[in-house]
PDB file of N, CA and C in Angstrom:
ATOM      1  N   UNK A   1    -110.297  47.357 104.599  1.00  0.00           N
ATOM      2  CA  UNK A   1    -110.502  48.591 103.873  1.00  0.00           C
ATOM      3  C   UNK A   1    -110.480  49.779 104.825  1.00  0.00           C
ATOM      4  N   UNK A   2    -110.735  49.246 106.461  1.00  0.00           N
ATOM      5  CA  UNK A   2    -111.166  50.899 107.144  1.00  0.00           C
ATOM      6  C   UNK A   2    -109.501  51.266 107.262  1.00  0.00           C
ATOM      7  N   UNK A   3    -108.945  50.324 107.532  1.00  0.00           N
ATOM      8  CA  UNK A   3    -107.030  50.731 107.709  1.00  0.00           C
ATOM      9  C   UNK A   3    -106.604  51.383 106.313  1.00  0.00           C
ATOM     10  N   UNK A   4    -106.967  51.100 104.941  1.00  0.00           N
ATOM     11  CA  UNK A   4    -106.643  52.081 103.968  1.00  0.00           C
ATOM     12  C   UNK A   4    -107.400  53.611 104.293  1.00  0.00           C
ATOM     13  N   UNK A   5    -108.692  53.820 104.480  1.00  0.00           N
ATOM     14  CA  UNK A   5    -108.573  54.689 104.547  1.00  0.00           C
ATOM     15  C   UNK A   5    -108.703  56.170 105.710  1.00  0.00           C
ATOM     16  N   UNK A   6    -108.178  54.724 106.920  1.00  0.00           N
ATOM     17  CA  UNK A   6    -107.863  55.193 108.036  1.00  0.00           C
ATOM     18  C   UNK A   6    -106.262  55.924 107.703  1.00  0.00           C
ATOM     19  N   UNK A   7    -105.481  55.406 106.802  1.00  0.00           N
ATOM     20  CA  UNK A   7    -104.363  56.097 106.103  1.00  0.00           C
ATOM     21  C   UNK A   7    -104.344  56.899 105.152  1.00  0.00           C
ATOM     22  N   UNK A   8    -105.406  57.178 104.868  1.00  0.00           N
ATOM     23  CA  UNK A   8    -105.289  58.118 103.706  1.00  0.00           C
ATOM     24  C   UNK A   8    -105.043  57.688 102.233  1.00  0.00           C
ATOM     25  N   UNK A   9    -105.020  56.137 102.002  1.00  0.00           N
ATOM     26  CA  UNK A   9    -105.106  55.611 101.012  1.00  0.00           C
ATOM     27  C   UNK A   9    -106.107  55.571 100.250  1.00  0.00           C
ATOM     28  N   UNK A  10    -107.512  55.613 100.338  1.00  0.00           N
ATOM     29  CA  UNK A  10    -108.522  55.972  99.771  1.00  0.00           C
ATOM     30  C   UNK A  10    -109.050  56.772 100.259  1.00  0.00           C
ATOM     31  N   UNK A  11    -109.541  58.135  99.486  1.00  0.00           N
ATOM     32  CA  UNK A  11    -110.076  58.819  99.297  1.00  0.00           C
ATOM     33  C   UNK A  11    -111.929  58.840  99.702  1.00  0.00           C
ATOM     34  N   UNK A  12    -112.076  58.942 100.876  1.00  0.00           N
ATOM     35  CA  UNK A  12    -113.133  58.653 101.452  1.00  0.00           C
ATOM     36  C   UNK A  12    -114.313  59.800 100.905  1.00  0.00           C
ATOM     37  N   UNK A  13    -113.745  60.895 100.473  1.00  0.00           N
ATOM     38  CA  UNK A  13    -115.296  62.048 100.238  1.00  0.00           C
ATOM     39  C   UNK A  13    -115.386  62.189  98.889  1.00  0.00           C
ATOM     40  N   UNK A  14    -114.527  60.860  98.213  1.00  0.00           N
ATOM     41  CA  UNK A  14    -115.294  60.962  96.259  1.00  0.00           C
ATOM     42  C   UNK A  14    -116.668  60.205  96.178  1.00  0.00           C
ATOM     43  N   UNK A  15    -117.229  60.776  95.142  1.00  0.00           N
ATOM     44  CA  UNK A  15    -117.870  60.272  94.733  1.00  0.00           C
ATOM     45  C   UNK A  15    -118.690  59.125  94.725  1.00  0.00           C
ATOM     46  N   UNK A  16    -117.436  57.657  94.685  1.00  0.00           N
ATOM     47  CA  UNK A  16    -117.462  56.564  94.667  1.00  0.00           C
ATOM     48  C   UNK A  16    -118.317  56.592  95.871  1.00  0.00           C
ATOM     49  N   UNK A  17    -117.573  56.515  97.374  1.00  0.00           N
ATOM     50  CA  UNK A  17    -118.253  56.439  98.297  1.00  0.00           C
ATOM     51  C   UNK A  17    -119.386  56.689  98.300  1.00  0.00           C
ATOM     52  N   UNK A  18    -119.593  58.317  97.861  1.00  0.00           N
ATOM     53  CA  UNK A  18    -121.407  58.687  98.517  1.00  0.00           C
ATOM     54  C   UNK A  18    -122.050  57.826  97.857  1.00  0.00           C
ATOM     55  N   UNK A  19    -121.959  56.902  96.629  1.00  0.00           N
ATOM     56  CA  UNK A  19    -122.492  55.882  96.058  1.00  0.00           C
ATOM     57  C   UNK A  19    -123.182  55.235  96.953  1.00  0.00           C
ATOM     58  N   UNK A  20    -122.456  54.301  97.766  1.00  0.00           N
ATOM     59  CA  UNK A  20    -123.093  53.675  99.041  1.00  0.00           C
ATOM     60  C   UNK A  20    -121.640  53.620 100.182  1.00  0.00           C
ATOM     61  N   UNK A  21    -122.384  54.555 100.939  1.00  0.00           N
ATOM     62  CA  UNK A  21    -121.136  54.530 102.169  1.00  0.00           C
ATOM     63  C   UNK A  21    -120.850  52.963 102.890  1.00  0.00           C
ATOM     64  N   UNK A  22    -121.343  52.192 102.291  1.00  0.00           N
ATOM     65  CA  UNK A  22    -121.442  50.840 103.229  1.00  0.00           C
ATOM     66  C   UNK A  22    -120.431  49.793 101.882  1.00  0.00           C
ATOM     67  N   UNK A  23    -119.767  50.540 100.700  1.00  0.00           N
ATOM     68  CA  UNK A  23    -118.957  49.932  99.985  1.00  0.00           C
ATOM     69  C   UNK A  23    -117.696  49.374 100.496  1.00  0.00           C
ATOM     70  N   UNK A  24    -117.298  50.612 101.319  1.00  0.00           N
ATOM     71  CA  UNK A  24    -115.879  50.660 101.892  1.00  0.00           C
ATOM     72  C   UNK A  24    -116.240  50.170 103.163  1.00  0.00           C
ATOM     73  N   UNK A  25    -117.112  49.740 104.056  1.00  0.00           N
ATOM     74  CA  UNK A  25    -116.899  49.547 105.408  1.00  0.00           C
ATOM     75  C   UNK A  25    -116.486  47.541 105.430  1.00  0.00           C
ATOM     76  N   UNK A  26    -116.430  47.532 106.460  1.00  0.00           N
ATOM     77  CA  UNK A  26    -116.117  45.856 106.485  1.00  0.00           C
ATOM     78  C   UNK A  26    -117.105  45.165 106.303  1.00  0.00           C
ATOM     79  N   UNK A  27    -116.774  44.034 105.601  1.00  0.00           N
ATOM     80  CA  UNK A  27    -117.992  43.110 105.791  1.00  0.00           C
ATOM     81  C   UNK A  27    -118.029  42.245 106.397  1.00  0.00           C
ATOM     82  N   UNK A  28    -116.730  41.557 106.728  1.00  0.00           N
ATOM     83  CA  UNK A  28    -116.999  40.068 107.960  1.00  0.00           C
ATOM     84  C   UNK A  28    -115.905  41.096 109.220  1.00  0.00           C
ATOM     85  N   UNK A  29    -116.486  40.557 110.543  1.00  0.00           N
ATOM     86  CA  UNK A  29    -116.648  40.978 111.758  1.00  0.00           C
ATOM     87  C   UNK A  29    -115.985  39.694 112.479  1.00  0.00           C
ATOM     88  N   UNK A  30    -114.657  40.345 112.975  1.00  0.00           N
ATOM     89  CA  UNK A  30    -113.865  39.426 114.084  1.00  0.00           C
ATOM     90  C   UNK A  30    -113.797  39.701 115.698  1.00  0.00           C
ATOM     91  N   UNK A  31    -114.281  38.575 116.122  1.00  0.00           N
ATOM     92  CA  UNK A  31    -114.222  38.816 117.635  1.00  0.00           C
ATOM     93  C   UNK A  31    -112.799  38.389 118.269  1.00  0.00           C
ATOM     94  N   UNK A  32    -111.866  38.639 118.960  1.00  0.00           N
ATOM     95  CA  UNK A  32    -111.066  38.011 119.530  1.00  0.00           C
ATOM     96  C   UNK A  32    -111.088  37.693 121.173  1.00  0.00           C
ATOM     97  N   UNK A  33    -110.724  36.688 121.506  1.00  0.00           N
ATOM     98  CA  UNK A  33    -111.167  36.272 123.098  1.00  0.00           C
ATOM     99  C   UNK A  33    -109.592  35.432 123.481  1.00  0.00           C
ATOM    100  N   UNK A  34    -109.228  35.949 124.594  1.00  0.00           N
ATOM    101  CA  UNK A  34    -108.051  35.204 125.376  1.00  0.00           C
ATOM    102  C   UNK A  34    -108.111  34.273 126.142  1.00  0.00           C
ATOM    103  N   UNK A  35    -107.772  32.811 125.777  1.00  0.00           N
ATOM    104  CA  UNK A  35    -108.314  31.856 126.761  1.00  0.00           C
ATOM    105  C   UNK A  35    -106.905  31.113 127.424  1.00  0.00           C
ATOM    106  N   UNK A  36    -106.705  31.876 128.665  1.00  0.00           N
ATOM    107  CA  UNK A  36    -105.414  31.376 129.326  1.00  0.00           C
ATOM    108  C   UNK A  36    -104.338  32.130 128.830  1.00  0.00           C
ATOM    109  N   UNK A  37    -103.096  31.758 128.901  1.00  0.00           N
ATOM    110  CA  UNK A  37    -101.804  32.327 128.828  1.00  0.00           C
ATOM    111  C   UNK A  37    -101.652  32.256 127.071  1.00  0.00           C
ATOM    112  N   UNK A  38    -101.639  31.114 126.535  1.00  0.00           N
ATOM    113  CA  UNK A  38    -101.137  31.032 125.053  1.00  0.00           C
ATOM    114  C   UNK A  38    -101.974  30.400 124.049  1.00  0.00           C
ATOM    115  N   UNK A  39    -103.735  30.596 124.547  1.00  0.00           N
ATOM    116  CA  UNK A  39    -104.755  30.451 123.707  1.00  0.00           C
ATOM    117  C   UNK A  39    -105.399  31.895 123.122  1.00  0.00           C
ATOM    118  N   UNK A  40    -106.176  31.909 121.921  1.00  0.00           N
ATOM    119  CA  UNK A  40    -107.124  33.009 121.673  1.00  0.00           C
ATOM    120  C   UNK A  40    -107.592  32.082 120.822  1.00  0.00           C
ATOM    121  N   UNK A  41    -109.566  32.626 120.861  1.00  0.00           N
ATOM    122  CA  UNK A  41    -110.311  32.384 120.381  1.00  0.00           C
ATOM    123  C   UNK A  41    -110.715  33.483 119.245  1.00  0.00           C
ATOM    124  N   UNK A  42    -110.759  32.692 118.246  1.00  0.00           N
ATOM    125  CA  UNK A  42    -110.964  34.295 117.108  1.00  0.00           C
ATOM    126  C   UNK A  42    -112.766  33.311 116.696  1.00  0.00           C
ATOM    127  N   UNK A  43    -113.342  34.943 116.581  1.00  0.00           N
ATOM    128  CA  UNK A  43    -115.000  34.186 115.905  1.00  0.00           C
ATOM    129  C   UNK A  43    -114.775  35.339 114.719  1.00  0.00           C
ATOM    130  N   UNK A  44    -114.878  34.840 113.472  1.00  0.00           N
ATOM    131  CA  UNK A  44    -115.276  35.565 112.155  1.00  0.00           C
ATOM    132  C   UNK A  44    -117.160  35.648 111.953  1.00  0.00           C
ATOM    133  N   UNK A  45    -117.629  36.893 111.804  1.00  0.00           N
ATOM    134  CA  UNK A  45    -119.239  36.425 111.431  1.00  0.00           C
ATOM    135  C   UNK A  45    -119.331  37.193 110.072  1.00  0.00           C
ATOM    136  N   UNK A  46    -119.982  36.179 109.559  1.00  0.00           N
ATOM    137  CA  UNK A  46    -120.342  37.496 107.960  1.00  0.00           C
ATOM    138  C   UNK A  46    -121.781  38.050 108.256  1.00  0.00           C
ATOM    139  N   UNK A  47    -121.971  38.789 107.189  1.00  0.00           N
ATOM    140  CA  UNK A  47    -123.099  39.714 107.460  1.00  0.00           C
ATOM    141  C   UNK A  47    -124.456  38.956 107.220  1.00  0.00           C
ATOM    142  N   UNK A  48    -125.570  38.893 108.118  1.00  0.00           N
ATOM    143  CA  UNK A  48    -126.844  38.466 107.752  1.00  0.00           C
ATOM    144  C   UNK A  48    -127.444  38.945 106.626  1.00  0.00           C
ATOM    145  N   UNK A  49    -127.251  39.680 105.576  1.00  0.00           N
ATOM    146  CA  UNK A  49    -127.318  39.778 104.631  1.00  0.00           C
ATOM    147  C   UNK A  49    -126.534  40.853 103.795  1.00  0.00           C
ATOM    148  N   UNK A  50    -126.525  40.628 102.452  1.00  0.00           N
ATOM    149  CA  UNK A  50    -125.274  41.711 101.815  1.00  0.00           C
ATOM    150  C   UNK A  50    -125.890  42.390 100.813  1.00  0.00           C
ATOM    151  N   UNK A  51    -126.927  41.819  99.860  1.00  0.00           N
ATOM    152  CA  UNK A  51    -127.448  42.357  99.050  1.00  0.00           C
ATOM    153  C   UNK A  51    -129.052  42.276  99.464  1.00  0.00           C
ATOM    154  N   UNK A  52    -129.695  43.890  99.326  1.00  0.00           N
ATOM    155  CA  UNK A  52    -131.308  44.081  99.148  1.00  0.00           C
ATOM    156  C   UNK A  52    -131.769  44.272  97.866  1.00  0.00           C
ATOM    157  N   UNK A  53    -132.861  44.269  97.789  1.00  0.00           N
ATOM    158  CA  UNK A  53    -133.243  44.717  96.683  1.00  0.00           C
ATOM    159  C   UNK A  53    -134.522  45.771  97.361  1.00  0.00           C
ATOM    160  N   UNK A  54    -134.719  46.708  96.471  1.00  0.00           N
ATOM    161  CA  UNK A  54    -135.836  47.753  96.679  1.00  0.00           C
ATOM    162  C   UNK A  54    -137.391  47.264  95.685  1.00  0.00           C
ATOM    163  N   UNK A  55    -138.254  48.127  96.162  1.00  0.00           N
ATOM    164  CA  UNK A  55    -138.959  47.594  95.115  1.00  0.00           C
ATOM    165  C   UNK A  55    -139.246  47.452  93.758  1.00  0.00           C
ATOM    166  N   UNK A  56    -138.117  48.238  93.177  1.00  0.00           N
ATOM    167  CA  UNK A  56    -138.512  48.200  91.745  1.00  0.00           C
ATOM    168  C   UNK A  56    -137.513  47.077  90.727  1.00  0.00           C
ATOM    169  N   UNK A  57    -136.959  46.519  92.249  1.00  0.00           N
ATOM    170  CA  UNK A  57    -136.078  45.064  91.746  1.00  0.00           C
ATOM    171  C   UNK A  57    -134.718  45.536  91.272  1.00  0.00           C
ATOM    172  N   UNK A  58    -134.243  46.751  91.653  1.00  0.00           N
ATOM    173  CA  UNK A  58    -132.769  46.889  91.485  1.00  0.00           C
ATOM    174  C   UNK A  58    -132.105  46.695  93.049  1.00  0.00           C
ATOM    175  N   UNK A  59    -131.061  46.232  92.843  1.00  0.00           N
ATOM    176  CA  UNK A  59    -130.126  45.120  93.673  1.00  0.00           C
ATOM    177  C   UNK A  59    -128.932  46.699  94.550  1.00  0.00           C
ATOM    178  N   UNK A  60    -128.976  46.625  95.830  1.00  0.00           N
ATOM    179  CA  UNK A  60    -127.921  47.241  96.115  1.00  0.00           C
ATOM    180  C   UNK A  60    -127.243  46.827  97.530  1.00  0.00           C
ATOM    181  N   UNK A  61    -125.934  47.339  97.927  1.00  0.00           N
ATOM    182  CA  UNK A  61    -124.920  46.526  98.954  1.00  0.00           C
ATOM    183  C   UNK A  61    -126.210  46.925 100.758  1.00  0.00           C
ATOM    184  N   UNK A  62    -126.362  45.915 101.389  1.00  0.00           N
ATOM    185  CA  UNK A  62    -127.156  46.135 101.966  1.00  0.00           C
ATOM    186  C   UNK A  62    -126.276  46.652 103.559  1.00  0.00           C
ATOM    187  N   UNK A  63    -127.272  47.271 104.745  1.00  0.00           N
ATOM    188  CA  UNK A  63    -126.418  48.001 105.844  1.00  0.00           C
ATOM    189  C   UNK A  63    -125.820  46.755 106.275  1.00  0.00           C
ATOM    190  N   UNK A  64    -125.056  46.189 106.725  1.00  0.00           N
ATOM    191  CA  UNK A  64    -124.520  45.064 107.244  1.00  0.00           C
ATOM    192  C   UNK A  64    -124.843  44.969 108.952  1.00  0.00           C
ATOM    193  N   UNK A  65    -125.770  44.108 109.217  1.00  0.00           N
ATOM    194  CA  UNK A  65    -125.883  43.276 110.806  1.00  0.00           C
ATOM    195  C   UNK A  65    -125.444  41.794 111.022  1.00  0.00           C
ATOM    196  N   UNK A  66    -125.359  41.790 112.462  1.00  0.00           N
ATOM    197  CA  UNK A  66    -124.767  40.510 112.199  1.00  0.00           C
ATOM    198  C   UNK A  66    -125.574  39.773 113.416  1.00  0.00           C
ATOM    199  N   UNK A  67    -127.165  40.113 113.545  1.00  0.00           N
ATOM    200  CA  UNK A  67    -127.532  39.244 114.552  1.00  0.00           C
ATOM    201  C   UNK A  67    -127.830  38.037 114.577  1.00  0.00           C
ATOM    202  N   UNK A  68    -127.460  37.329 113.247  1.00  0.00           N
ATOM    203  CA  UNK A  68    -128.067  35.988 112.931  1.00  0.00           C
ATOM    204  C   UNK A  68    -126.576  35.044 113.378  1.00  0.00           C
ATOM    205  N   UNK A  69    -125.030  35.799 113.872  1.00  0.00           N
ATOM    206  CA  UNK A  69    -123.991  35.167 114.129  1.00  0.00           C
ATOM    207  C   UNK A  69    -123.505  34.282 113.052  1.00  0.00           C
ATOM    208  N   UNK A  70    -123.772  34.414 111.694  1.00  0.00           N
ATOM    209  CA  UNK A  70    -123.182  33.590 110.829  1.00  0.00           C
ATOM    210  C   UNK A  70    -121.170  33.120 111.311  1.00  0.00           C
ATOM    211  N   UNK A  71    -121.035  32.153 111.850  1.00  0.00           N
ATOM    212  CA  UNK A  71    -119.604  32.303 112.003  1.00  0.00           C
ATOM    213  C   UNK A  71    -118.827  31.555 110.703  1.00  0.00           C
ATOM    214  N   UNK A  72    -118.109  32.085 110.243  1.00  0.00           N
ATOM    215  CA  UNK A  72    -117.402  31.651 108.650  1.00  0.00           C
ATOM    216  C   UNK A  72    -116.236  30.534 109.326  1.00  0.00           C
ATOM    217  N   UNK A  73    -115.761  30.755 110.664  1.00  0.00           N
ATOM    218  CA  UNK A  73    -115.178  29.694 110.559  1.00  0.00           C
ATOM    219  C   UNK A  73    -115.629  27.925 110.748  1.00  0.00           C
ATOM    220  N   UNK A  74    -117.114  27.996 111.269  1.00  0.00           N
ATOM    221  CA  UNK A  74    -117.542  27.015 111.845  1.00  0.00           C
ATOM    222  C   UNK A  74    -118.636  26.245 110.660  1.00  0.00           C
ATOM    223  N   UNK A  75    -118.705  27.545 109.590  1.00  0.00           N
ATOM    224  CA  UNK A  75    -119.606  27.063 108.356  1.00  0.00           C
ATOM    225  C   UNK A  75    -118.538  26.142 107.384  1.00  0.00           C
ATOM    226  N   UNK A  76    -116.949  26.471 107.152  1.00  0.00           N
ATOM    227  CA  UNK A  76    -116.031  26.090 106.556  1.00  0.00           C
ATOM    228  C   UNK A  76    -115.812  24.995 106.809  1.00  0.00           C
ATOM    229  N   UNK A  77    -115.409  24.656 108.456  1.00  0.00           N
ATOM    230  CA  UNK A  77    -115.490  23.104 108.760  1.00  0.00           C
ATOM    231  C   UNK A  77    -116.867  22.261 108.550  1.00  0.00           C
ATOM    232  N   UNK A  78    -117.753  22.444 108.664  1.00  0.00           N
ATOM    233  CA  UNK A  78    -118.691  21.844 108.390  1.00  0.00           C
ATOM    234  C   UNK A  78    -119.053  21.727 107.130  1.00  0.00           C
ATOM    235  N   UNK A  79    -118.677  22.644 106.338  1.00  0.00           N
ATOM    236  CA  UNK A  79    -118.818  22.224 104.522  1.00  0.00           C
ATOM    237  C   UNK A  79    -117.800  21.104 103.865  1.00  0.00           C
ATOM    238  N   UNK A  80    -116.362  21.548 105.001  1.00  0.00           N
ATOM    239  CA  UNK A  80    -114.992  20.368 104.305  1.00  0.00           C
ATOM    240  C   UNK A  80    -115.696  19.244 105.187  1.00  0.00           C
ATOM    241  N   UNK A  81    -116.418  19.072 106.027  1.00  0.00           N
ATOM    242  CA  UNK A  81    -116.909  17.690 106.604  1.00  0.00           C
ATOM    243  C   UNK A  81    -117.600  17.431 105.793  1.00  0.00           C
ATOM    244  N   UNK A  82    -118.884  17.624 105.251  1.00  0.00           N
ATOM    245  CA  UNK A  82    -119.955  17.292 104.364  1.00  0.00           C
ATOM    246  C   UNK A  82    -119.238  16.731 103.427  1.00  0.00           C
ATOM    247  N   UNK A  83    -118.420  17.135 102.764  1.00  0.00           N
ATOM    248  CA  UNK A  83    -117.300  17.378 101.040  1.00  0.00           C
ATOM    249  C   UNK A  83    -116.411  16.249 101.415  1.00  0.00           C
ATOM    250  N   UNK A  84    -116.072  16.260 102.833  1.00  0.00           N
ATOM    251  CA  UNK A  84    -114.895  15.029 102.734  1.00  0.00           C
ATOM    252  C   UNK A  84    -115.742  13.735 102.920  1.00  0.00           C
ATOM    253  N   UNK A  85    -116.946  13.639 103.710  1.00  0.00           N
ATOM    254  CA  UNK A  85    -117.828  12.627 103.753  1.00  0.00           C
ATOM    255  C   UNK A  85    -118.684  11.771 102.753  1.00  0.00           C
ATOM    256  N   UNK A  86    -118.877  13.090 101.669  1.00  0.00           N
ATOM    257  CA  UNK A  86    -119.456  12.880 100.443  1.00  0.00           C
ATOM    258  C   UNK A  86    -118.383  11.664  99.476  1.00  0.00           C
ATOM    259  N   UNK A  87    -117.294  12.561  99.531  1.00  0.00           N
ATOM    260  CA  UNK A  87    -115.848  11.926  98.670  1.00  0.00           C
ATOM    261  C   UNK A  87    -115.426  10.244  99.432  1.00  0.00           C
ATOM    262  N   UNK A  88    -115.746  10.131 100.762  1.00  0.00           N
ATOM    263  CA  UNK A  88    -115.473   9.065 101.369  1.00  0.00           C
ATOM    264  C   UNK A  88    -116.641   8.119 100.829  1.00  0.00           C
ATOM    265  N   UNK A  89    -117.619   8.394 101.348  1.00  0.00           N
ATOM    266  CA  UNK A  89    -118.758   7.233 101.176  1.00  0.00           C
ATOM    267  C   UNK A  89    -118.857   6.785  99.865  1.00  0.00           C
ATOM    268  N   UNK A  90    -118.611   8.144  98.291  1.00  0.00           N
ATOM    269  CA  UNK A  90    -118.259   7.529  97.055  1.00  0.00           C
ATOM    270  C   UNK A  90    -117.395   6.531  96.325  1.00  0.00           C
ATOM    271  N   UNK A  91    -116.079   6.954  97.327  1.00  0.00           N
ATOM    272  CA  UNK A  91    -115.053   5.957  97.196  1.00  0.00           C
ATOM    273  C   UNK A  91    -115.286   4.701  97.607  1.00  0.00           C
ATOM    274  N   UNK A  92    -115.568   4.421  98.961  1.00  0.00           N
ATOM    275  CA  UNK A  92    -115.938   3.435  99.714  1.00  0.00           C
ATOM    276  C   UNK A  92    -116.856   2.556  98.289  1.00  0.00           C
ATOM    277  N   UNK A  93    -118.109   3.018  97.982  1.00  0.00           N
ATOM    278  CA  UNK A  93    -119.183   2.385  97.186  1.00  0.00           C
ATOM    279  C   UNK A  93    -117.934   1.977  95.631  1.00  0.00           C
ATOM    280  N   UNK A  94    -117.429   2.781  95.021  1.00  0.00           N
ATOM    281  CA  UNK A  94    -116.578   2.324  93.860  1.00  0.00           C
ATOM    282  C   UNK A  94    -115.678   0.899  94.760  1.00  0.00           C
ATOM    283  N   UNK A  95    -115.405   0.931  95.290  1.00  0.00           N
ATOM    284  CA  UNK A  95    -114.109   0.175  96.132  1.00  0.00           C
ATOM    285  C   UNK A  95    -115.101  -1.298  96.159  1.00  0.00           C
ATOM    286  N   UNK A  96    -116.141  -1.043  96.524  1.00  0.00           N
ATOM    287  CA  UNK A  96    -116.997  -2.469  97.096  1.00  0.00           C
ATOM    288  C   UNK A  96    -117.569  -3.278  96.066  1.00  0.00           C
ATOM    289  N   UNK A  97    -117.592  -2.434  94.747  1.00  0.00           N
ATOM    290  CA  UNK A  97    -118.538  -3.461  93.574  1.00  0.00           C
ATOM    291  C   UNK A  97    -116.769  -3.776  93.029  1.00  0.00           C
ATOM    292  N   UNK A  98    -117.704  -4.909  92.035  1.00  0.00           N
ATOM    293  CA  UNK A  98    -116.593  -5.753  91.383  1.00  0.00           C
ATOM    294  C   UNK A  98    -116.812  -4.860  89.830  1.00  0.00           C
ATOM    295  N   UNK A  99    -117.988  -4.647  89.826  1.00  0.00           N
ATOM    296  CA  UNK A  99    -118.034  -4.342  88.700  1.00  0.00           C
ATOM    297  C   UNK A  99    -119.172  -2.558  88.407  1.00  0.00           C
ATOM    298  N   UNK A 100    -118.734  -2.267  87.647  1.00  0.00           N
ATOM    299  CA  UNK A 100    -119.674  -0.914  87.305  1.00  0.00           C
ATOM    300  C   UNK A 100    -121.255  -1.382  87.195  1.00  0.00           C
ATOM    301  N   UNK A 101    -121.860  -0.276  88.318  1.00  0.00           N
ATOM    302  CA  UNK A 101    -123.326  -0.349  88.158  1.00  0.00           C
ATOM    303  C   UNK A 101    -123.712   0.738  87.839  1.00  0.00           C
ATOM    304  N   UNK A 102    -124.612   0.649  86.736  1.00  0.00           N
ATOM    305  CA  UNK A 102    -125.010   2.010  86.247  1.00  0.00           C
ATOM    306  C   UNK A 102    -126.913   1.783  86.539  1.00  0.00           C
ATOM    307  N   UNK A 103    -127.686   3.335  86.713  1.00  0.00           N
ATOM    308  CA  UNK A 103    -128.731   3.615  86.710  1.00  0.00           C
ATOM    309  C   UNK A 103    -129.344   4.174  86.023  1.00  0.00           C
ATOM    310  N   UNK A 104    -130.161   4.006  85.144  1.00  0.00           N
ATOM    311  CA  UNK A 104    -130.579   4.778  84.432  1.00  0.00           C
ATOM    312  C   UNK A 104    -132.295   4.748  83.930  1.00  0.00           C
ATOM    313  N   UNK A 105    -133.016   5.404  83.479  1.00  0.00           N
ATOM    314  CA  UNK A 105    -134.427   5.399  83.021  1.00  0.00           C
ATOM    315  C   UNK A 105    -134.792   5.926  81.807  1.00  0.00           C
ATOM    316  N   UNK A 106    -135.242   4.697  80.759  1.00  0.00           N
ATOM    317  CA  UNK A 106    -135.604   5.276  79.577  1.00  0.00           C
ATOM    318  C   UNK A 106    -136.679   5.797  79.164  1.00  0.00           C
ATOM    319  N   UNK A 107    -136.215   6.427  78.393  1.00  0.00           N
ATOM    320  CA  UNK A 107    -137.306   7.650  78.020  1.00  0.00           C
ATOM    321  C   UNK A 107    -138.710   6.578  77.217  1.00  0.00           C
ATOM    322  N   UNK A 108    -139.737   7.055  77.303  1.00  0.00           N
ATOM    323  CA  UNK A 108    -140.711   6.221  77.176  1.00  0.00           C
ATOM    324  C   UNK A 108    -141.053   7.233  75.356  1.00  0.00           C
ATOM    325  N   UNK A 109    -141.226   6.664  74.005  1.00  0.00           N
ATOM    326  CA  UNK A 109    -141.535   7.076  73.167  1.00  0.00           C
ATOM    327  C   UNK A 109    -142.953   7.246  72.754  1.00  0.00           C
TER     328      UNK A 109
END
């Protein structure tokens, strides 16, 4: 968003903005690092938090920090690990019975 209206594509002194100047700014934060001749290290962090609330319990876009280092790329692999591990060990268990086992607990009248 800052390259639109680092061009003049949005209109930075309407309205909208003074809303909350922190609408238009970025929200995930890229580091780039050169490792050797034909490596780079990119770190994505999202914001330690995005939404506050005030006290009277209305919700608004919060200043964006990033000291907690959330890195989005290292949360992604570790969620498709969890997700592919989950999907493995299920399969595996269908694969090993001969027959359907079901669990269940009846309701006591």
């Amino acid at each position: 968003m800052s390259w639109l209206i680092s061009h003049n594509l949005v209109d930075s002194t309407s309205e909208l903005v003074g809303i909350n100047k922190n609408f238009f700014s970025p929200m995930a934060r890229a580091y780039f690092r050169r490792l050797g001749d034909s490596k780079v290290s990119v770190n994505v962090f999202l914001p330690d938090i995005i939404f506050e609330t005030d006290s009277h319990g209305n919700k608004k876009l919060a200043k964006f920090t990033y000291i907690k280092k959330w890195n989005l790329l290292s949360m992604a692999f570790r969620f498709t690990l969890m997700v592919s591990t989950a999907l493995i060990k299920s399969l595996e268990m269908l694969r090993d019975k001969d027959k359907a086992v079901f669990s269940y607990k009846r309701k006591k009248e």
